[in-house]
Protein backbone atom coordinates (compact mmCIF):
# COMPACT_ATOMS: atom_id res chain seq x y z
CA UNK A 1 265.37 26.24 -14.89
CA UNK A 2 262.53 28.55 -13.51
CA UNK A 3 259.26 29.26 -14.99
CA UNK A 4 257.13 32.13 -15.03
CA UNK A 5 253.69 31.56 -13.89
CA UNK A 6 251.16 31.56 -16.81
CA UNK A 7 249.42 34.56 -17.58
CA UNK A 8 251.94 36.80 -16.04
CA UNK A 9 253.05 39.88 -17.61
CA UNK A 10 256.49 40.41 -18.34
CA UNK A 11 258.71 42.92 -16.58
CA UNK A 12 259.30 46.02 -17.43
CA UNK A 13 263.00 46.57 -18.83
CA UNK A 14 265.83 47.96 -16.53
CA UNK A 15 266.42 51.39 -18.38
CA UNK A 16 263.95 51.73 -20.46
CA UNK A 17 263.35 55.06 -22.46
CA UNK A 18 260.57 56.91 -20.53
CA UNK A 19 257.06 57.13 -22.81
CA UNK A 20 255.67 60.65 -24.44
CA UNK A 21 253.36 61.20 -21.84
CA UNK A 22 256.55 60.97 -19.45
CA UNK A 23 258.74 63.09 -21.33
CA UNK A 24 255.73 65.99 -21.83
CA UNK A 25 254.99 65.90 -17.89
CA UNK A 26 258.90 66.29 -17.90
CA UNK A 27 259.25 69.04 -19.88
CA UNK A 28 256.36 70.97 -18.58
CA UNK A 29 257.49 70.33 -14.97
CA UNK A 30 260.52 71.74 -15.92
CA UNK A 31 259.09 75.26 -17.39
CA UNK A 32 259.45 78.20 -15.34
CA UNK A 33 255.72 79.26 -12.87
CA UNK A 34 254.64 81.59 -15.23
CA UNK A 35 255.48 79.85 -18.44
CA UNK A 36 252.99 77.17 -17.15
CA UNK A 37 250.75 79.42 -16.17
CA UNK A 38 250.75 81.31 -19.44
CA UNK A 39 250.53 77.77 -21.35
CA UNK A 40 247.57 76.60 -18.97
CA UNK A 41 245.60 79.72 -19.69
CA UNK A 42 246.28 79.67 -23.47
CA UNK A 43 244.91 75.54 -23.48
CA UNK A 44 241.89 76.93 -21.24
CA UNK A 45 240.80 79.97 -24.00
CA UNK A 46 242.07 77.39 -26.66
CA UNK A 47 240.01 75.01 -25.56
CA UNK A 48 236.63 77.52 -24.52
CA UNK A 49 237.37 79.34 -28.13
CA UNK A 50 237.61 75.76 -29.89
CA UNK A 51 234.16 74.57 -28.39
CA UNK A 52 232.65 77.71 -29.25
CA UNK A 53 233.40 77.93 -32.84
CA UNK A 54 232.27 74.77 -32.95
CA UNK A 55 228.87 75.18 -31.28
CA UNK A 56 228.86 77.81 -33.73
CA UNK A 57 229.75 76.61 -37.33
CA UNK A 58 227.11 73.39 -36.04
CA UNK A 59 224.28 75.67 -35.13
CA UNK A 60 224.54 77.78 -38.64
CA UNK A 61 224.55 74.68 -40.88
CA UNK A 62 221.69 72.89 -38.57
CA UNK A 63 220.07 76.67 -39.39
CA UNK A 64 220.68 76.74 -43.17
CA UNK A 65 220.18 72.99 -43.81
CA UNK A 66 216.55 73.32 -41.72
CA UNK A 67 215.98 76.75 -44.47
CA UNK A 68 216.82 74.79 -47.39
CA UNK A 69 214.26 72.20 -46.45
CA UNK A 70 211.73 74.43 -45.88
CA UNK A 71 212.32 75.75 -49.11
CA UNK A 72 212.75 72.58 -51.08
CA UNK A 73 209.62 71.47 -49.06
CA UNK A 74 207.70 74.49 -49.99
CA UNK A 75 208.86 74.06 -53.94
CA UNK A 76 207.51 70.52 -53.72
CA UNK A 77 204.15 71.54 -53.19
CA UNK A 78 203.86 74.96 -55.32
CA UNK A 79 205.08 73.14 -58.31
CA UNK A 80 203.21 70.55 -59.11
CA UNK A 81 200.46 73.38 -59.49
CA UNK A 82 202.58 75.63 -61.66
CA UNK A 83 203.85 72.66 -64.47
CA UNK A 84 200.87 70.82 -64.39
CA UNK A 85 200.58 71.07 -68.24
CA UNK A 86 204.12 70.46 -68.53
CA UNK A 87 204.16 67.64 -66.47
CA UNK A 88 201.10 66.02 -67.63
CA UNK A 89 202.42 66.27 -71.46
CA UNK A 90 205.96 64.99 -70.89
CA UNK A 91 205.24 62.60 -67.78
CA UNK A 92 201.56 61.18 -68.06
CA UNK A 93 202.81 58.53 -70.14
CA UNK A 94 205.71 55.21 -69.67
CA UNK A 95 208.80 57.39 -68.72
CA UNK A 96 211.79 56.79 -70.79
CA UNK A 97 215.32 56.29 -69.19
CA UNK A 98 215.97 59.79 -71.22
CA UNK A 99 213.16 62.24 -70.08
CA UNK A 100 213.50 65.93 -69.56
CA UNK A 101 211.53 68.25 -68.77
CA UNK A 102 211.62 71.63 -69.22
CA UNK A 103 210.45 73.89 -66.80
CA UNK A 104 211.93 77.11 -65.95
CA UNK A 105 212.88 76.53 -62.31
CA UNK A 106 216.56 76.84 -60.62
CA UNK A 107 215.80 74.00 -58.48
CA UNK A 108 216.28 70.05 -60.10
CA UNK A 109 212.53 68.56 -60.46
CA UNK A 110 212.59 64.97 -60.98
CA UNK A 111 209.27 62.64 -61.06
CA UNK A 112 209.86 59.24 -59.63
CA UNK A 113 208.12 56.61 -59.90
CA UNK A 114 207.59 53.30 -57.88
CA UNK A 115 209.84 51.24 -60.05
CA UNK A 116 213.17 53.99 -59.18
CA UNK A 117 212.54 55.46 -62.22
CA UNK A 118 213.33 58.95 -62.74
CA UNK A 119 211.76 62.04 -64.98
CA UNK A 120 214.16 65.50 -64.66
CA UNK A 121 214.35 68.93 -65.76
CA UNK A 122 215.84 69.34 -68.80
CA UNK A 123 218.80 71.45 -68.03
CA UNK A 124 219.76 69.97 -64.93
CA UNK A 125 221.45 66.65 -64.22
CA UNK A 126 219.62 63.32 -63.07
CA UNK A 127 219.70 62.45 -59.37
CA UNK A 128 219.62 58.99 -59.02
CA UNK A 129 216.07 57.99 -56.48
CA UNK A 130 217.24 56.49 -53.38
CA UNK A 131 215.28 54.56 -51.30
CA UNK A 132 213.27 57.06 -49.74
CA UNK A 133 211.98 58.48 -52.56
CA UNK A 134 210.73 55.29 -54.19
CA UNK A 135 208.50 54.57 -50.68
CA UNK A 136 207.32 57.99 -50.88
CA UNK A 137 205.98 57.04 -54.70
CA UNK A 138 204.50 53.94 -53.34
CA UNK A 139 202.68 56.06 -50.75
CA UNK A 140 204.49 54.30 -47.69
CA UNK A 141 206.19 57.98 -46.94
CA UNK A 142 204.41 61.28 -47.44
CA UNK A 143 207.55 63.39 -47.38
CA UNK A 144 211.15 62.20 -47.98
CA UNK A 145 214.52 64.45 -47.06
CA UNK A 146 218.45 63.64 -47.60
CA UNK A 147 221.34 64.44 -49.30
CA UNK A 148 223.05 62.58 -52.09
CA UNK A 149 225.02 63.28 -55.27
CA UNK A 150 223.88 64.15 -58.66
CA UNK A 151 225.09 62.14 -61.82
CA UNK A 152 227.84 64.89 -62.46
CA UNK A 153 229.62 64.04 -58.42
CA UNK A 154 227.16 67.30 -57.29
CA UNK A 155 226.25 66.94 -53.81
CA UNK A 156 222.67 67.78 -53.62
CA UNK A 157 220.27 68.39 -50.84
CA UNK A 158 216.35 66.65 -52.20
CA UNK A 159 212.90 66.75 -50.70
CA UNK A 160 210.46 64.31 -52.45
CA UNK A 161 206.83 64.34 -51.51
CA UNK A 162 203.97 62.47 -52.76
CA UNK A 163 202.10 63.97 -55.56
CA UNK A 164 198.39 63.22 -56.31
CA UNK A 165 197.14 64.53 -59.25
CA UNK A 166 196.65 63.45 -62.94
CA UNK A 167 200.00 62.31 -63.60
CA UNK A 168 200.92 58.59 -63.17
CA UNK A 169 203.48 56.17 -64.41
CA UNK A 170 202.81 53.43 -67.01
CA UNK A 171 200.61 51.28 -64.46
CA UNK A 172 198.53 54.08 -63.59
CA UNK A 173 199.92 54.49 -60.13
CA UNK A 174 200.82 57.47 -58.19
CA UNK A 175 204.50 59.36 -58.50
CA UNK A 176 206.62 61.33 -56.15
CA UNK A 177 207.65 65.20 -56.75
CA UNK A 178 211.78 65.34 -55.76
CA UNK A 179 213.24 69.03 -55.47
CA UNK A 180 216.79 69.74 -54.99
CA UNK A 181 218.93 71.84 -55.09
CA UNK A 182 223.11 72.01 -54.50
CA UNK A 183 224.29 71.82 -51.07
CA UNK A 184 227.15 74.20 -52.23
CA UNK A 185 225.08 77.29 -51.34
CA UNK A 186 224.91 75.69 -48.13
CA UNK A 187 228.89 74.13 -47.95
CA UNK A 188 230.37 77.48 -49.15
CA UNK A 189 229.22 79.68 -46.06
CA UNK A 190 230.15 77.13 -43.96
CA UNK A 191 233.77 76.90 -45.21
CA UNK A 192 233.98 80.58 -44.86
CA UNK A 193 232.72 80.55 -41.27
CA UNK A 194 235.14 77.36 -40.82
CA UNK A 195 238.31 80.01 -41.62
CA UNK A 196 237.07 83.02 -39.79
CA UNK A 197 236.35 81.07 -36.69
CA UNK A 198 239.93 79.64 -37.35
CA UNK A 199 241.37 82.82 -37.38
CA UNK A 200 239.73 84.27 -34.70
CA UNK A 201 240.52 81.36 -32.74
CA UNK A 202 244.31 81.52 -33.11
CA UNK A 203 243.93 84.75 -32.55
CA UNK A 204 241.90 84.35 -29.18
CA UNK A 205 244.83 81.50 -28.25
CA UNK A 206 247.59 84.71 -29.21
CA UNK A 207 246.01 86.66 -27.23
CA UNK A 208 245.08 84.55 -24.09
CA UNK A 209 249.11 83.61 -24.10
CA UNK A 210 250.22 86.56 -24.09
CA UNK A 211 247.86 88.09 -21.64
CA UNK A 212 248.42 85.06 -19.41
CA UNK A 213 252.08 85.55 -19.58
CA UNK A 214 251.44 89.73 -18.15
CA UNK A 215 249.31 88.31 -15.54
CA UNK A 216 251.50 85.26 -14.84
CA UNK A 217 254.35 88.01 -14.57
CA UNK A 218 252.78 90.63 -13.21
CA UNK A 219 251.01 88.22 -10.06
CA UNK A 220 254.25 86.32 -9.47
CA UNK A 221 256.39 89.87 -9.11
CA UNK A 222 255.36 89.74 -5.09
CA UNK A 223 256.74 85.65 -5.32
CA UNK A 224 259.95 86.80 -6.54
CA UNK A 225 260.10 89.52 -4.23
CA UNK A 226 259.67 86.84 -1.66
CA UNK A 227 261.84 84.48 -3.12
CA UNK A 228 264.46 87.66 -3.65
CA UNK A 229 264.22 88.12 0.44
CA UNK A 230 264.89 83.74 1.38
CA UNK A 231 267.82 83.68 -0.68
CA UNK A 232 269.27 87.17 0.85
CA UNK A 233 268.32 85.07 4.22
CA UNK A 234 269.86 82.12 3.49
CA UNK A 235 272.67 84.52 1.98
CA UNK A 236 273.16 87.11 4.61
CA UNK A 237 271.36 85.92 7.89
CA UNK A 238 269.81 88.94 7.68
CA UNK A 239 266.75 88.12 9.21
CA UNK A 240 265.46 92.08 9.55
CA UNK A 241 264.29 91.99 5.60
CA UNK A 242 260.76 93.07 5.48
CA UNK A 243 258.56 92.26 2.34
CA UNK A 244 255.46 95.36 1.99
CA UNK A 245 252.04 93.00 2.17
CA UNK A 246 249.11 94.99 0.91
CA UNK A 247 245.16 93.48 0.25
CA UNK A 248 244.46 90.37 1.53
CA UNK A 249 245.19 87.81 -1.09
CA UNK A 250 247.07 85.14 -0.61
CA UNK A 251 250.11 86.58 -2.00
CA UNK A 252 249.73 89.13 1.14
CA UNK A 253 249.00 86.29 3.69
CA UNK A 254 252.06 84.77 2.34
CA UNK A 255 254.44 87.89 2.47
CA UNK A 256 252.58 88.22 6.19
CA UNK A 257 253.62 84.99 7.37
CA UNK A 258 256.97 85.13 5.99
CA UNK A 259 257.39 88.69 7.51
CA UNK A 260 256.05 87.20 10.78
CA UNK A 261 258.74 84.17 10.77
CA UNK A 262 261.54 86.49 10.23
CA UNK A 263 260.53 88.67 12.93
CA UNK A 264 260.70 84.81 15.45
CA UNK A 265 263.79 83.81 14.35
CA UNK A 266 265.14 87.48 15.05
CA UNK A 267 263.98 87.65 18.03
CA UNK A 268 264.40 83.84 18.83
CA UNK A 269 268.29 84.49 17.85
CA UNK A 270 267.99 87.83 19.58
CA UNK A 271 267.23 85.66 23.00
CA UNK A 272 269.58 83.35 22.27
CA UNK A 273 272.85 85.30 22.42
CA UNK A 274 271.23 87.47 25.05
CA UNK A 275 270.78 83.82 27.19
CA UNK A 276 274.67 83.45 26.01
CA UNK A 277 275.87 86.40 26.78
CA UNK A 278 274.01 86.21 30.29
CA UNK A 279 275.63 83.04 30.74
CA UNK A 280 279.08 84.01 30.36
CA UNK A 281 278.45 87.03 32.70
CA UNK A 282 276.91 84.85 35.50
CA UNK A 283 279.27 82.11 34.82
CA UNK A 284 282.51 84.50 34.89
CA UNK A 285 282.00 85.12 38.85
CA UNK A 286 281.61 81.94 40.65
CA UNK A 287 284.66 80.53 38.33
CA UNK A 288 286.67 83.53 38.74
CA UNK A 289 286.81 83.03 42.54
CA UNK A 290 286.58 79.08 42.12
CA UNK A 291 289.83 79.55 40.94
CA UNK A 292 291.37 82.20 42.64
CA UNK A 293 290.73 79.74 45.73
CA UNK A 294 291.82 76.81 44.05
CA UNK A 295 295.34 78.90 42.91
CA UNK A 296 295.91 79.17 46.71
CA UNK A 297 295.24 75.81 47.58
CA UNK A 298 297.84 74.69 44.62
CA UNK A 299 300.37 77.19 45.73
CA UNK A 300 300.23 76.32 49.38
CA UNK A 301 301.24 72.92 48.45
CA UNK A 302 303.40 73.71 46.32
CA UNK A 303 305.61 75.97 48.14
CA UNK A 304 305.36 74.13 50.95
CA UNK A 305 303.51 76.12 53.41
CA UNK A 306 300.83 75.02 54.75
CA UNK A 307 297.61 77.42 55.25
CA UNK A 308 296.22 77.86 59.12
CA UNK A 309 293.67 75.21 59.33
CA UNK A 310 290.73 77.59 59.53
CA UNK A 311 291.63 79.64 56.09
CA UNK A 312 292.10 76.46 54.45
CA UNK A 313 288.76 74.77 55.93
CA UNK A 314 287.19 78.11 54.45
CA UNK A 315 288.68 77.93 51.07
CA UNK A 316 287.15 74.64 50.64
CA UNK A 317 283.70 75.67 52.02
CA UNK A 318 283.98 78.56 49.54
CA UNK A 319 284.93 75.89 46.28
CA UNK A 320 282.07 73.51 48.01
CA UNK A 321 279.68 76.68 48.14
CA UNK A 322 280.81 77.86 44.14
CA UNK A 323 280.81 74.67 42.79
CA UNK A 324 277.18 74.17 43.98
CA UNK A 325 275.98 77.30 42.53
CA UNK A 326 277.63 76.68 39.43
CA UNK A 327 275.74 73.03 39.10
CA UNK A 328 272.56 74.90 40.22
CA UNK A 329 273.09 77.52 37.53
CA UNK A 330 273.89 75.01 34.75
CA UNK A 331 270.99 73.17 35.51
CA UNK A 332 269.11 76.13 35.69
CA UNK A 333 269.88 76.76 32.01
CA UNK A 334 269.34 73.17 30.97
CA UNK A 335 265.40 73.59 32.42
CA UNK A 336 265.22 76.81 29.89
CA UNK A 337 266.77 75.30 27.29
CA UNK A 338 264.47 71.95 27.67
CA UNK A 339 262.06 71.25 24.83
CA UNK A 340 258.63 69.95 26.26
CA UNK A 341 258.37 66.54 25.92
CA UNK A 342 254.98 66.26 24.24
CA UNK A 343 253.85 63.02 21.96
CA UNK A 344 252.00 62.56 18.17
CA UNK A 345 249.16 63.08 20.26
CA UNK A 346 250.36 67.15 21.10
CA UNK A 347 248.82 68.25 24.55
CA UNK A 348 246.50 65.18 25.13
CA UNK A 349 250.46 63.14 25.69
CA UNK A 350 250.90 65.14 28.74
CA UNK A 351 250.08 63.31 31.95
CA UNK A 352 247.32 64.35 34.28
CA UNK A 353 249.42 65.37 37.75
CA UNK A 354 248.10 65.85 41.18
CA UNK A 355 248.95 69.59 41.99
CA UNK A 356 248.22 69.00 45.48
CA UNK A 357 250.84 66.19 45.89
CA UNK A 358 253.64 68.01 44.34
CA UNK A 359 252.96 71.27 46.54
CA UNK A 360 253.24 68.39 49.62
CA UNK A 361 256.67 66.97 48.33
CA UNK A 362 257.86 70.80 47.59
CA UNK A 363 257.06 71.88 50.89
CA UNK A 364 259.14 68.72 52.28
CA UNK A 365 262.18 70.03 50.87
CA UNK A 366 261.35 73.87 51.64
CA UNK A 367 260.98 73.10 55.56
CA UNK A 368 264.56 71.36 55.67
CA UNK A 369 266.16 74.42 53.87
CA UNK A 370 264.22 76.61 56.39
CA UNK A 371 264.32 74.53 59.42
CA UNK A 372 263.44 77.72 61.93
CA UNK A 373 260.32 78.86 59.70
CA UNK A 374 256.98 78.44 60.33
CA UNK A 375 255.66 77.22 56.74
CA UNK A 376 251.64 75.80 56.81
CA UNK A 377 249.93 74.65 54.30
CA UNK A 378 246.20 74.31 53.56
CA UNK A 379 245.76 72.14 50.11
CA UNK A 380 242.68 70.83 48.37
CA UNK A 381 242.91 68.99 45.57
CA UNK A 382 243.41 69.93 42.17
CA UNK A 383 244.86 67.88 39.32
CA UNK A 384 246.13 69.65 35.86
CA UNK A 385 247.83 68.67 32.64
CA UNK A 386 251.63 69.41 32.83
CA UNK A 387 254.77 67.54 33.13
CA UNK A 388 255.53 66.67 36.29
CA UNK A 389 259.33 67.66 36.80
CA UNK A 390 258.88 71.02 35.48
CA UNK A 391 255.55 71.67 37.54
CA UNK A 392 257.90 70.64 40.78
CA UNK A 393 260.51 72.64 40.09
CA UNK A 394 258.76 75.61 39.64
CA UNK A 395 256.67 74.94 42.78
CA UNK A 396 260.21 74.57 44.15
CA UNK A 397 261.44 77.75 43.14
CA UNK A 398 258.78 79.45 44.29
CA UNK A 399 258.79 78.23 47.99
CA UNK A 400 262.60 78.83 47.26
CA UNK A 401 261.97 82.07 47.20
CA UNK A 402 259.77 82.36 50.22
CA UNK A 403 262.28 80.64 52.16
CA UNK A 404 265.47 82.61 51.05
CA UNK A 405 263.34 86.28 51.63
CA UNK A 406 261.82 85.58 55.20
CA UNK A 407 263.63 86.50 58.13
CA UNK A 408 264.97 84.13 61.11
CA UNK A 409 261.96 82.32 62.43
CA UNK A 410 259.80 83.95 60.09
CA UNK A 411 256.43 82.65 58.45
CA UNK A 412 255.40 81.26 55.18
CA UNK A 413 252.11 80.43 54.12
CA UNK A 414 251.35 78.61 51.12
CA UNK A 415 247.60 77.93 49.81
CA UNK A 416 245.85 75.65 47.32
CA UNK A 417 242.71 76.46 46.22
CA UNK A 418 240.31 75.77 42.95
CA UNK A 419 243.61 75.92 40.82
CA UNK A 420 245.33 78.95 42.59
CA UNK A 421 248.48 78.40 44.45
CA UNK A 422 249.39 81.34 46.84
CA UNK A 423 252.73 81.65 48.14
CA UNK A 424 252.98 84.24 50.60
CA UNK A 425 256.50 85.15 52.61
CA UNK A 426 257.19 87.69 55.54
CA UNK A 427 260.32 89.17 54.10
CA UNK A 428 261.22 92.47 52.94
CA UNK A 429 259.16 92.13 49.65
CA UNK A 430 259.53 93.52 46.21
CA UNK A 431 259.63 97.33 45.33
CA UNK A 432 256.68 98.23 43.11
CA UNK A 433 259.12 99.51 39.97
CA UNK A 434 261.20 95.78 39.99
CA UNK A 435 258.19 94.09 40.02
CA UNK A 436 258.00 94.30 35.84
CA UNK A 437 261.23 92.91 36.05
CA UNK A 438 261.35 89.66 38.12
CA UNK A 439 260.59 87.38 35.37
CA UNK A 440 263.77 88.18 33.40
CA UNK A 441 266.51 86.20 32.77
CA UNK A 442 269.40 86.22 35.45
CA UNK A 443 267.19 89.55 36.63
CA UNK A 444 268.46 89.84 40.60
CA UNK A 445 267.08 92.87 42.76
CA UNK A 446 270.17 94.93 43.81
CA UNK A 447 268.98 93.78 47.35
CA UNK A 448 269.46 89.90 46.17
CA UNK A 449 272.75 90.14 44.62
CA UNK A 450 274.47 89.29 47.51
CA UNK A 451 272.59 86.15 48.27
CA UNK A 452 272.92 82.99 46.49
CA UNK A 453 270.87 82.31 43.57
CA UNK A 454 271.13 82.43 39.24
CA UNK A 455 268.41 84.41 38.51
CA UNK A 456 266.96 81.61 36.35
CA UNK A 457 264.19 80.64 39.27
CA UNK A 458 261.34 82.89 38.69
CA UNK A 459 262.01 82.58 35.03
CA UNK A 460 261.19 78.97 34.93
CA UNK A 461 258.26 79.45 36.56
CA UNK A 462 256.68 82.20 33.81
CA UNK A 463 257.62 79.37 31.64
CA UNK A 464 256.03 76.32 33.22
CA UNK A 465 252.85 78.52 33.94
CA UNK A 466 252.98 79.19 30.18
CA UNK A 467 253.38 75.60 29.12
CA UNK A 468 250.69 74.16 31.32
CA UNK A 469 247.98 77.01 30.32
CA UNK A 470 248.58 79.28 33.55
CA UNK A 471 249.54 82.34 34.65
CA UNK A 472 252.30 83.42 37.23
CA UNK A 473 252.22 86.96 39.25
CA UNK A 474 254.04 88.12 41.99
CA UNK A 475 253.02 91.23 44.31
CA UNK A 476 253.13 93.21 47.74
CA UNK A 477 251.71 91.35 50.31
CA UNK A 478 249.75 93.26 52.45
CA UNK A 479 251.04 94.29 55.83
CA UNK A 480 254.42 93.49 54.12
CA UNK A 481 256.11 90.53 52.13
CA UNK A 482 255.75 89.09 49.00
CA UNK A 483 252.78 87.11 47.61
CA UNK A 484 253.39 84.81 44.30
CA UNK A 485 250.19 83.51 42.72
CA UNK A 486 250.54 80.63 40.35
CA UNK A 487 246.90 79.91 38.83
CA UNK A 488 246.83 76.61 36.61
CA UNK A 489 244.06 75.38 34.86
CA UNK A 490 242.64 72.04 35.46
CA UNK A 491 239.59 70.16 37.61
CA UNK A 492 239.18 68.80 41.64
CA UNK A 493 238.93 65.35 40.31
CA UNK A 494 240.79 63.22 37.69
CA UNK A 495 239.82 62.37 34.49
CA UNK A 496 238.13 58.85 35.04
CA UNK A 497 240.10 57.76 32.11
CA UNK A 498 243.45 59.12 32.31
CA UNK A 499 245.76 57.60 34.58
CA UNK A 500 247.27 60.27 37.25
CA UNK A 501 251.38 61.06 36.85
């Protein structure tokens, strides 16, 4: 049998009912925005009101209780004066349990003397002497202030001072003068400021809910406007809603940025069946005659008669040549549709490359496509931040293009310098009103059509430059030709501690 440890606490039960504090958060979580808002403010003014009245009611009886003492105070010392006959008859003399006195006065006189014993007005009720005023009458206090209750359950406010004058008690020593008077005129205010503030404070809370629901209400309309246009976007697909933004609040910013996505993903779907549609349309060629060859090739075997050796050696030269372009083209579109491959760390997981060395290895391959042209080079070295593959293949492309463009035995210089690569054919060149135009999508001069090619090449250049921080440009050469300028940003030396890709 197992044991659990000492001093553990015991689990809590599978299933068990969820506390108050739970349920509340539950509830209120579960309140529409402006509800809560409209409760939040209403606990806010409750809570501002509350502390007010409070600060209030406290600071008028601290007021009338300090007044009553100054009066009671004042009493103590004029009367003494005033009754001195009175007192000295009834008082200068062993004080009964019984005595009165009777003085015409609305406060409550007493005498007490150092034994507790009391002497009072006639009309008014005794007070027993607390503690205070017996060491005032035995001259360890010269003034004496609290609040107790009279013989009848009256709750009296009393000042006792010390008195010296002719009066003492049986021993011959000094007594203490006690005033008082009923803390009713005192209480009684103070209950009627207790209800007013009361009532103004519900009516503060009232009021603060109900405003806070108008501005709750009125603040959220541009939210529900906004959540009005998502769910028509996640109804519809209508992505060309617009939501008016006025000020600058956040509301605005919000309506903005929401405006601003709509107006991507338009445009990014836009793109996207305009890259499908220019598919299809460049696809639809090369397959059409892929097959209208391959339909020959199947009936000539089929029927039995052979082609003449040279047709059929150029049929399948011409599927060779169209199945090529079609894996260049669809690999084309896979470099366009390729998401950068970039880490947790965002641009700082791109390698360092050598911009020099993949020029070298591009010009390789460019000077065994154009085996008659004279292609030089003149590199220094430069090293940038971009992913290698893509950086080559648009370097490709671009001698690509130099090579394709230049005539038979033609020259091609390309040029490396401080970040700049210049590319720079013989060839016909570019007419000034296409040149807007060459960094399209499947975009072919009418003079290009005929020659092999996607129109996907220049295009993944613009968007390598892009990636890597660059800029692409192509114009007329001078004396003739095209020049393609490809400026990347980046430094002559490595990064000491970054390896090189």
């Amino acid at each position: 049998m197992s044991q659990e440890p000492a001093g553990s606490a015991p689990a809590p039960a599978t299933g068990a009912r969820p506390g108050l504090k739970e349920r509340v958060a539950h509830r209120y979580r579960q309140l529409p925005l402006r509800s809560r808002l409209a409760m939040l403010t209403a606990v806010a003014v409750a809570i501002a009101v509350a502390a007010s009245a409070a600060a209030c009611w406290l600071v008028t009886r601290d007021r009338l209780t300090e007044q009553l003492d100054e009066t009671l105070s004042q009493q103590a010392k004029d009367i003494p004066g005033q009754y001195a006959e009175a007192l000295r008859a009834k008082c200068n003399s062993p004080l009964p349990g019984d005595a009165r006195l009777q003085l015409p006065t609305p406060y409550t006189i007493q005498i007490v003397t150092a034994d507790g014993t009391v002497c009072t007005s006639w009309e008014k009720t005794r007070i027993p002497a607390q503690g205070s005023d017996v060491a005032v009458a035995r001259g360890q206090a010269e003034e004496a202030t609290h609040t107790t209750r009279s013989n009848d359950g009256q709750e009296m406010r009393v000042v006792t001072r010390a008195y010296r004058g002719p009066i003492t008690d049986a021993r011959g020593n000094q007594v203490a003068i006690s005033v008082a008077s009923p803390m009713a005129q005192i209480t009684d205010p103070l209950s009627q400021l207790a209800l007013i503030l009361l009532i103004v404070t519900g009516i503060g809370v009232l009021g603060a809910a109900t405003a806070g629901l108008w501005v709750a209400r009125a603040g959220l309309t541009p939210v529900d406007r906004l959540t009005e246009a998502v769910e028509h976007v996640a109804r519809t697909e209508d992505l060309t809603i617009r939501i008016p933004a006025e000020g600058e609040d956040e509301i605005a910013r919000l309506s903005r940025s929401f405006n601003s996505m709509t107006a991507a993903l338009a445009s990014s779907r836009d793109l996207q069946q305009q890259l499908i549609a220019d598919a299809g349309h460049e696809l639809r060629t090369p397959l059409t005659s892929l097959r209208t060859n391959i339909d020959l090739l199947v009936r000539s075997e089929q029927s039995g008669r052979q082609l003449p050796p040279g047709d059929k050696e150029a049929l399948l030269s011409s599927v060779k040549a169209q199945m090529g372009e079609l894996a260049a083209l669809i690999g084309d579109l896979q470099e366009l549709s390729r998401t950068p491959e970039t880490g947790p760390g965002g641009a700082a997981a791109v390698p360092v490359v050598a911009l020099h060395d993949i020029v070298d290895s591009a010009l390789r391959r460019a000077r065994l496509r154009g085996p008659t042209l004279d292609i030089t080079a003149e590199l220094d070295p430069w090293y940038v931040r971009a992913e290698p593959a893509a950086l080559e293949r648009a370097v490709v492309n671009l001698l690509d293009n130099a090579v394709k463009f230049s005539p038979e035995a033609g020259a091609v210089e390309v040029a490396l310098h401080k970040g700049e690569l210049r590319v720079r054919d013989h060839g016909p060149g570019i007419p000034e009103e296409e040149l807007p135009h060459v960094f399209e999508r499947f975009w072919r001069s009418p003079s290009a059509r005929s020659l092999p090619g996607s129109g996907l090449g220049l295009s993944i250049v613009a968007r390598t430059a892009y990636q890597a921080g660059g800029t692409v440009e192509l114009r007329a050469a001078a004396g003739g030709g095209t020049e393609a300028l490809l400026s990347l940003p980046g430094a002559a030396t490595p990064p000491p501690d970054l390896p090189v890709g």
